[in-house]
Structure formats: C-alpha cells, structure tokens
PDB file of N, CA and C in Angstrom:
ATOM      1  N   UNK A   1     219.559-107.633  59.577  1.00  0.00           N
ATOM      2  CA  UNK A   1     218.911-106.376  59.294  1.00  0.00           C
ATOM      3  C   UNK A   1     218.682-105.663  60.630  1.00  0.00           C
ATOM      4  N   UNK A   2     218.563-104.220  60.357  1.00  0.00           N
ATOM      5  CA  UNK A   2     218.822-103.781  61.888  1.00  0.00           C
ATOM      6  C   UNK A   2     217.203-103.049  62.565  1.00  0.00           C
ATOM      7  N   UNK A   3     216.740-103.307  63.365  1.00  0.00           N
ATOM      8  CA  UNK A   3     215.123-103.064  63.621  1.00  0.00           C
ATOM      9  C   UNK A   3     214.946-101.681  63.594  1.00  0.00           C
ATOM     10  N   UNK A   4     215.435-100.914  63.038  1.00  0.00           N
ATOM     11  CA  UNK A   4     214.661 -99.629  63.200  1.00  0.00           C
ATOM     12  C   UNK A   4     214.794 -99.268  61.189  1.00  0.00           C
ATOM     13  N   UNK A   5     215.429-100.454  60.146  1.00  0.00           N
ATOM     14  CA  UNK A   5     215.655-100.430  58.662  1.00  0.00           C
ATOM     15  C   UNK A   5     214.225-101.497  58.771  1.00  0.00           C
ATOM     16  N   UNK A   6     214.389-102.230  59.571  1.00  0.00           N
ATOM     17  CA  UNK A   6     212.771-103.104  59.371  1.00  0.00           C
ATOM     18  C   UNK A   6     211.623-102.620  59.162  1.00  0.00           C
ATOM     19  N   UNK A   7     211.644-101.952  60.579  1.00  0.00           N
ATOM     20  CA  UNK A   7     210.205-100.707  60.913  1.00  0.00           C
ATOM     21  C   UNK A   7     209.999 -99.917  59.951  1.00  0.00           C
ATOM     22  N   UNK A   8     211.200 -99.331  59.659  1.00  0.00           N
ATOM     23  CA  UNK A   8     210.950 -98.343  58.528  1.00  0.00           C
ATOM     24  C   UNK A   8     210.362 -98.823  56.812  1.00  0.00           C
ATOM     25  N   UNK A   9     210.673-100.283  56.846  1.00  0.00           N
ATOM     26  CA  UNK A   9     209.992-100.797  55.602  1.00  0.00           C
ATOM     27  C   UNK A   9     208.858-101.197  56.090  1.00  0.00           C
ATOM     28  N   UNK A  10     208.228-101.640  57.384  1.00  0.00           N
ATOM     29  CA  UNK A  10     206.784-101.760  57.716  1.00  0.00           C
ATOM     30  C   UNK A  10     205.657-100.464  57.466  1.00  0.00           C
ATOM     31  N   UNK A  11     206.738 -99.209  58.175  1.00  0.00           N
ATOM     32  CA  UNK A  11     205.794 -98.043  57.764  1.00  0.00           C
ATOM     33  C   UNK A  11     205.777 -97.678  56.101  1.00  0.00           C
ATOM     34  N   UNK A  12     206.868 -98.104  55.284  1.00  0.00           N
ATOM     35  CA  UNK A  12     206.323 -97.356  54.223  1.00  0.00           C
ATOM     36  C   UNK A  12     205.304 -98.306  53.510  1.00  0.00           C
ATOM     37  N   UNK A  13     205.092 -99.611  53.996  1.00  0.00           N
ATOM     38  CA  UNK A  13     204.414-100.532  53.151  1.00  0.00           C
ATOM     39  C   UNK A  13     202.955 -99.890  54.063  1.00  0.00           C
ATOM     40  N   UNK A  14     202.564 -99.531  54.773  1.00  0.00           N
ATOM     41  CA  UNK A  14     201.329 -98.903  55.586  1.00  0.00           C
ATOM     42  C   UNK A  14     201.199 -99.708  56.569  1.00  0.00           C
ATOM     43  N   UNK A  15     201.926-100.775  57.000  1.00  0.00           N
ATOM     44  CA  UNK A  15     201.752-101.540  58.649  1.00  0.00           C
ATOM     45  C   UNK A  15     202.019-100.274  59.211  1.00  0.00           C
ATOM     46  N   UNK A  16     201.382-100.524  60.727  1.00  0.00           N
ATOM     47  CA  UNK A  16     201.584 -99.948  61.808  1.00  0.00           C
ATOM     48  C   UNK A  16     201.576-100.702  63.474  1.00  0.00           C
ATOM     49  N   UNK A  17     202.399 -99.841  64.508  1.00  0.00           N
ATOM     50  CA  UNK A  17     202.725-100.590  65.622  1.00  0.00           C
ATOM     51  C   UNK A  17     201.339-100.839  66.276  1.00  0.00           C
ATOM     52  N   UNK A  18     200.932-102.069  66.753  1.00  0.00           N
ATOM     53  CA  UNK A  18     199.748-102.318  67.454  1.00  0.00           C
ATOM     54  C   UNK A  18     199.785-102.050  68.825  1.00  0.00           C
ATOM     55  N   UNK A  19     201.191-102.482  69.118  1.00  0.00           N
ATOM     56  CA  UNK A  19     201.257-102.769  70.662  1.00  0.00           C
ATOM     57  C   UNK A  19     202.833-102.622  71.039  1.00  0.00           C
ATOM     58  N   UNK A  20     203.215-102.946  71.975  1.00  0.00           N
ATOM     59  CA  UNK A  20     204.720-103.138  72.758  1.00  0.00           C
ATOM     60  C   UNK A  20     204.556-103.950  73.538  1.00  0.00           C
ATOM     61  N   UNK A  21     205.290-104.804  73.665  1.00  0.00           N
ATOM     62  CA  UNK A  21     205.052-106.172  74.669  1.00  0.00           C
ATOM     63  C   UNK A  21     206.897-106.136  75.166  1.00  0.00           C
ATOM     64  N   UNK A  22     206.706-107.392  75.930  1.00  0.00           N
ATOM     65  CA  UNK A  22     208.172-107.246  76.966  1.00  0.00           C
ATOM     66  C   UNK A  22     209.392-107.782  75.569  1.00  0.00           C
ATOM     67  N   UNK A  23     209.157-108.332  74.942  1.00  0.00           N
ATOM     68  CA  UNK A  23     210.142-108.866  74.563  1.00  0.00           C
ATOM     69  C   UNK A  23     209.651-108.476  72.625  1.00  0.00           C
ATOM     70  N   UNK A  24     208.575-108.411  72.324  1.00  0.00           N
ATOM     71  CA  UNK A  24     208.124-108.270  71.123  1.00  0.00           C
ATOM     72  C   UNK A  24     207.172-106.902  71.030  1.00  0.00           C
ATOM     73  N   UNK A  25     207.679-106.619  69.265  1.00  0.00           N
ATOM     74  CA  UNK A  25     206.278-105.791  69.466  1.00  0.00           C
ATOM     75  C   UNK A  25     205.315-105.925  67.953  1.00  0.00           C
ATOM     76  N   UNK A  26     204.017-106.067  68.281  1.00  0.00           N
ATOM     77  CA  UNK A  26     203.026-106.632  67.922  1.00  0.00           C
ATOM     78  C   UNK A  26     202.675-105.457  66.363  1.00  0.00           C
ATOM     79  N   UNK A  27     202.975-105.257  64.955  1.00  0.00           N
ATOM     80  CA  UNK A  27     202.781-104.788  64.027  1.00  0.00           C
ATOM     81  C   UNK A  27     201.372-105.646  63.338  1.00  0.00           C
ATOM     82  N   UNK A  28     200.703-104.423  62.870  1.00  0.00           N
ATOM     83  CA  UNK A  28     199.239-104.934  62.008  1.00  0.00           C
ATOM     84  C   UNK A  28     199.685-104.151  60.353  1.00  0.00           C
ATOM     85  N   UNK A  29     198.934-104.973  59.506  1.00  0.00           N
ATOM     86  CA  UNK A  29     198.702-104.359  58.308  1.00  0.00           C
ATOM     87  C   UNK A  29     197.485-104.078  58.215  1.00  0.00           C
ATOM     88  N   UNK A  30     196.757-103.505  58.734  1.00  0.00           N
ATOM     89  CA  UNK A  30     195.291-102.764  58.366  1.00  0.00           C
ATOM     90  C   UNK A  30     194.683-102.904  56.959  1.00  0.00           C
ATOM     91  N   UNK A  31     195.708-103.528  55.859  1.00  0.00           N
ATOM     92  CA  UNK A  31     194.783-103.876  54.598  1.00  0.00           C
ATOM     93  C   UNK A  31     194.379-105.436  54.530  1.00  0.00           C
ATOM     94  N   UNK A  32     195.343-106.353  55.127  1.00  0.00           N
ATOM     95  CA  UNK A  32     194.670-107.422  55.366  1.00  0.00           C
ATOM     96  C   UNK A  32     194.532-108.106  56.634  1.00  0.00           C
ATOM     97  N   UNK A  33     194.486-107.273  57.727  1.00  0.00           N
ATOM     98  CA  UNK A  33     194.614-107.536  59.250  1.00  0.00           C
ATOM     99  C   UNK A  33     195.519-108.180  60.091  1.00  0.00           C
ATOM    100  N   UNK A  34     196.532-108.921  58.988  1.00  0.00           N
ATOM    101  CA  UNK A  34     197.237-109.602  59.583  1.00  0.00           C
ATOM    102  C   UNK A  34     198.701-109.053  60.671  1.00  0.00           C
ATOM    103  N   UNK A  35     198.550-109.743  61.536  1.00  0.00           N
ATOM    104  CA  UNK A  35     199.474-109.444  62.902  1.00  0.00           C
ATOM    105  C   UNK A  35     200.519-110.359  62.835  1.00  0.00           C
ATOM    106  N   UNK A  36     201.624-109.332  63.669  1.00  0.00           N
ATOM    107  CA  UNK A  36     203.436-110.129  63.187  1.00  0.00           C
ATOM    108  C   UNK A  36     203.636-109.647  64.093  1.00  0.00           C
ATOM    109  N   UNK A  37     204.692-110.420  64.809  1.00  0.00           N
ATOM    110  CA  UNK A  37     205.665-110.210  66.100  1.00  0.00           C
ATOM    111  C   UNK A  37     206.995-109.893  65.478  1.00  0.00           C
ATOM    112  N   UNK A  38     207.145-108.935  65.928  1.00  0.00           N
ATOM    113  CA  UNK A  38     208.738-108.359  65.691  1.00  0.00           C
ATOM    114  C   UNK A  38     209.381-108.300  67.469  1.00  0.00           C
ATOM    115  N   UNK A  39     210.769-109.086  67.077  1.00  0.00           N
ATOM    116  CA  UNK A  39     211.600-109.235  68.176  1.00  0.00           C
ATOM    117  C   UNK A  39     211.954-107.497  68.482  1.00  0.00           C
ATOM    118  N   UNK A  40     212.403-107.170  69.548  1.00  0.00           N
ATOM    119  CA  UNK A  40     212.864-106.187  69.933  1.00  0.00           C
ATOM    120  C   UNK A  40     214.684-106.312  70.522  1.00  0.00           C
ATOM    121  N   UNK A  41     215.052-107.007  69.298  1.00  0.00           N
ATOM    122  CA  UNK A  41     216.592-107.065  69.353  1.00  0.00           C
ATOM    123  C   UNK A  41     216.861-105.806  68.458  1.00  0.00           C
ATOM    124  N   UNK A  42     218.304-105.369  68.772  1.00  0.00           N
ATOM    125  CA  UNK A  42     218.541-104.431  67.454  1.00  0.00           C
ATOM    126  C   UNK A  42     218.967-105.330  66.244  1.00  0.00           C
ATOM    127  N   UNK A  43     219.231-106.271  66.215  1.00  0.00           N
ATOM    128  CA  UNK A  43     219.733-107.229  64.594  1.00  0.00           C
ATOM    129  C   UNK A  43     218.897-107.893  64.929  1.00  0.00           C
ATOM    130  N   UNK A  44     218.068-108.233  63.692  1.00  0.00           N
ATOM    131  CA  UNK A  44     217.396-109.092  63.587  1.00  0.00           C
ATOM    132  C   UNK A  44     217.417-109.897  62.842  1.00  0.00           C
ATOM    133  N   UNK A  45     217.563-111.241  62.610  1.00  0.00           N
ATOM    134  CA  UNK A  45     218.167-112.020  61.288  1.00  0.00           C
ATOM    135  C   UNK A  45     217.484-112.143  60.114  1.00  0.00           C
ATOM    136  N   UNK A  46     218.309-112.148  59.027  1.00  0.00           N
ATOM    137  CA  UNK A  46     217.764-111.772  57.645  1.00  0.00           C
ATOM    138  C   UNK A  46     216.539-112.651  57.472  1.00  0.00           C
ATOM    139  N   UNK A  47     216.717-114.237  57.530  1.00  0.00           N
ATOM    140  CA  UNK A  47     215.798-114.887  56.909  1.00  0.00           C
ATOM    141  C   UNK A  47     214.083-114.845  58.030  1.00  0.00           C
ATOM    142  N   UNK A  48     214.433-114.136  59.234  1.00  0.00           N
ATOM    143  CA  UNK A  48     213.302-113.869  60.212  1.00  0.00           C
ATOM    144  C   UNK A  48     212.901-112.508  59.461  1.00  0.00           C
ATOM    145  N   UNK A  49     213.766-111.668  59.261  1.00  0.00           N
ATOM    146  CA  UNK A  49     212.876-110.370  58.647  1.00  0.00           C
ATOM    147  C   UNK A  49     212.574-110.493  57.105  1.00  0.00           C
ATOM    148  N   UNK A  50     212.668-111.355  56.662  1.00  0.00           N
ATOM    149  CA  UNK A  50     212.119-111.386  54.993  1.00  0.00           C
ATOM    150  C   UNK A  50     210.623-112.358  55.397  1.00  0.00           C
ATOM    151  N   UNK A  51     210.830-113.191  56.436  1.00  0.00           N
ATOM    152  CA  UNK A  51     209.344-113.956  56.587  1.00  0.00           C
ATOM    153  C   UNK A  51     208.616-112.762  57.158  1.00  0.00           C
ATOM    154  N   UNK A  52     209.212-111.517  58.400  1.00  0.00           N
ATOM    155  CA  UNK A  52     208.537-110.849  58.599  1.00  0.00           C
ATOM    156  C   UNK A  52     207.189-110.136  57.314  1.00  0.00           C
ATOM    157  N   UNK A  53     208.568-109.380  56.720  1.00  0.00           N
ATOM    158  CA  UNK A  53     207.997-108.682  55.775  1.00  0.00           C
ATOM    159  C   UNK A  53     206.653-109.674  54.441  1.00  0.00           C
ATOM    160  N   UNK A  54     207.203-110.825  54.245  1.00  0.00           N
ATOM    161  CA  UNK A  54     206.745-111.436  53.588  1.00  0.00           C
ATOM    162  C   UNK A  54     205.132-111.647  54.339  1.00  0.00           C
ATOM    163  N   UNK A  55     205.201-112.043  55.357  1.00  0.00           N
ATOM    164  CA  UNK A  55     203.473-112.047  55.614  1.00  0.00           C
ATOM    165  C   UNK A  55     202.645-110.955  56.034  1.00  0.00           C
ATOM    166  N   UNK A  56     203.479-109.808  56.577  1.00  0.00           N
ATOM    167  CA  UNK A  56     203.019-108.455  56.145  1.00  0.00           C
ATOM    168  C   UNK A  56     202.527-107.846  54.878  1.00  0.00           C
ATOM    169  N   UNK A  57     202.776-108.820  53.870  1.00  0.00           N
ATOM    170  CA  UNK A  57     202.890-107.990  52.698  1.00  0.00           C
ATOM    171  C   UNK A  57     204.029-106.795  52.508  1.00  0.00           C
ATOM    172  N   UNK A  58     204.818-106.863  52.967  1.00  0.00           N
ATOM    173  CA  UNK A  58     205.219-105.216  52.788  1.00  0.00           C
ATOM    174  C   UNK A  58     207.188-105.692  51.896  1.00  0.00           C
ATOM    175  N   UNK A  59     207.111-106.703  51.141  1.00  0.00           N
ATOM    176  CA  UNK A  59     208.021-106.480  50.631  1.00  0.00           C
ATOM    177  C   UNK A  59     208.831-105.599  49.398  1.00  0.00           C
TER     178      UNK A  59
END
C-alpha cells in the first residue's frame, strides 16, 4: 500500500499526524488516544498497514 493511500484512510477515519520523527511518523486517534508509528517509506507492506489501520481503528 502506498503511504500517502494510508494517510489518507487515517484522515478520513479522524486520526491525525502527531509528530514527524527521522524515520517514522507518530499518528493519534483522538477518540481512543491510541498512538501508531507509520514508517516513512513510500510502500508500505500490506499486512503492516492493515495492523496499522487495525489498531487505529480506522478500518
């Protein structure tokens, strides 16, 4: 999956970017606080972005 089709399912689920770090960047869901590291590759592998999304809530 490609990180800017990721992001874009983080924002419509209502996560937002917390931070930018060197290698990651740090997304919150503000409905249940929980924080996720997203790689800052452009592909990111499927079964890493479905756990993403999955503990975001934002599937």
């Amino acid at each position: 999956m490609k990180r800017r089709q990721l992001e874009k399912r983080l924002r419509i689920a209502g996560c937002f970017l917390k931070r930018e770090g060197s290698s990651h960047s740090l997304w919150i869901n503000p409905k249940t606080g929980v924080i996720e590291a997203v790689p800052r590759h452009t592909e990111i592998k499927e079964p890493l972005a479905q756990k993403i999304l999955k503990s975001l809530n934002a599937e």
